[in-house]
Protein backbone atom coordinates (compact mmCIF):
# COMPACT_ATOMS: atom_id res chain seq x y z
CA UNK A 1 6.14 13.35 -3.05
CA UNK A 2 3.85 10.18 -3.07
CA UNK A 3 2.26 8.29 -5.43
CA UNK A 4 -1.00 6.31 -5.86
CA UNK A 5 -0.71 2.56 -6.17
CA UNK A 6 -3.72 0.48 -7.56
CA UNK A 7 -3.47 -3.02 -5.91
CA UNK A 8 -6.77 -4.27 -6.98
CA UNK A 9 -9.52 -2.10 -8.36
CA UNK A 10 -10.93 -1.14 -4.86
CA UNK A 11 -7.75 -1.32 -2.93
CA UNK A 12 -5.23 2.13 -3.32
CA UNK A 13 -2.29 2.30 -1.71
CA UNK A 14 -0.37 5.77 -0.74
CA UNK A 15 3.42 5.39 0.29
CA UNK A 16 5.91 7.93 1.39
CA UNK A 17 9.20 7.37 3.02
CA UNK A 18 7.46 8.81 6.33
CA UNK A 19 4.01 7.89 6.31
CA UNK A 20 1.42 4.85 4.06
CA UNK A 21 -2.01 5.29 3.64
CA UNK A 22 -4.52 2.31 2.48
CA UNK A 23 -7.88 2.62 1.33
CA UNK A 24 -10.51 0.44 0.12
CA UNK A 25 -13.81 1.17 -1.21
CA UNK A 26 -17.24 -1.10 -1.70
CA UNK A 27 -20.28 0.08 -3.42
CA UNK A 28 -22.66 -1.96 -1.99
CA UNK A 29 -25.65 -0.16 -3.58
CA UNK A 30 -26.24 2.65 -6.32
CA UNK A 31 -26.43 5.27 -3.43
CA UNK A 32 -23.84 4.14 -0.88
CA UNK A 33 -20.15 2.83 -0.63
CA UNK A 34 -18.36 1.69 2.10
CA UNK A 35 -14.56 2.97 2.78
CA UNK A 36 -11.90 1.90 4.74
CA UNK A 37 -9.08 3.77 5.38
CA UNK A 38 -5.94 2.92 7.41
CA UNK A 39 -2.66 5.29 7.79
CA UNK A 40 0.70 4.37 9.47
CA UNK A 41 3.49 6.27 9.99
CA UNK A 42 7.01 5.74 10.59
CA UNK A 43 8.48 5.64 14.65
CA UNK A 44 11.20 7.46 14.99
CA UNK A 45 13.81 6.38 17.44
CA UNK A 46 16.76 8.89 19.18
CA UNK A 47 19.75 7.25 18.07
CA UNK A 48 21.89 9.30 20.21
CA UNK A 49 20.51 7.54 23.10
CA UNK A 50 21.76 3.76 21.49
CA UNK A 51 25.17 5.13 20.48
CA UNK A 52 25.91 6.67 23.74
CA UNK A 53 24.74 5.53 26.75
């Protein structure tokens, strides 16, 4: 499950407890809008490999 954060009125934010997605929007004229979207996810580590070496 995720929900849909509004920062600002052209910045939404998308979090997870894996993955975050960002995404801003510009209308810059009556016919075209500029997005930007940026997604990051989570590394995962092995911790078996830190316990036991």
């Amino acid at each position: 499950m995720f929900d849909i954060n509004v920062v600002f009125p052209t910045f939404f934010v998308d979090l997870t407890y894996v993955w975050m997605l960002t995404y801003n929007f510009w209308p810059v004229s009556v016919d075209k809008t500029i997005y930007e979207i940026s997604w990051c996810r989570h590394q995962y580590r092995v911790v078996d490999n830190l316990v036991n070496p």
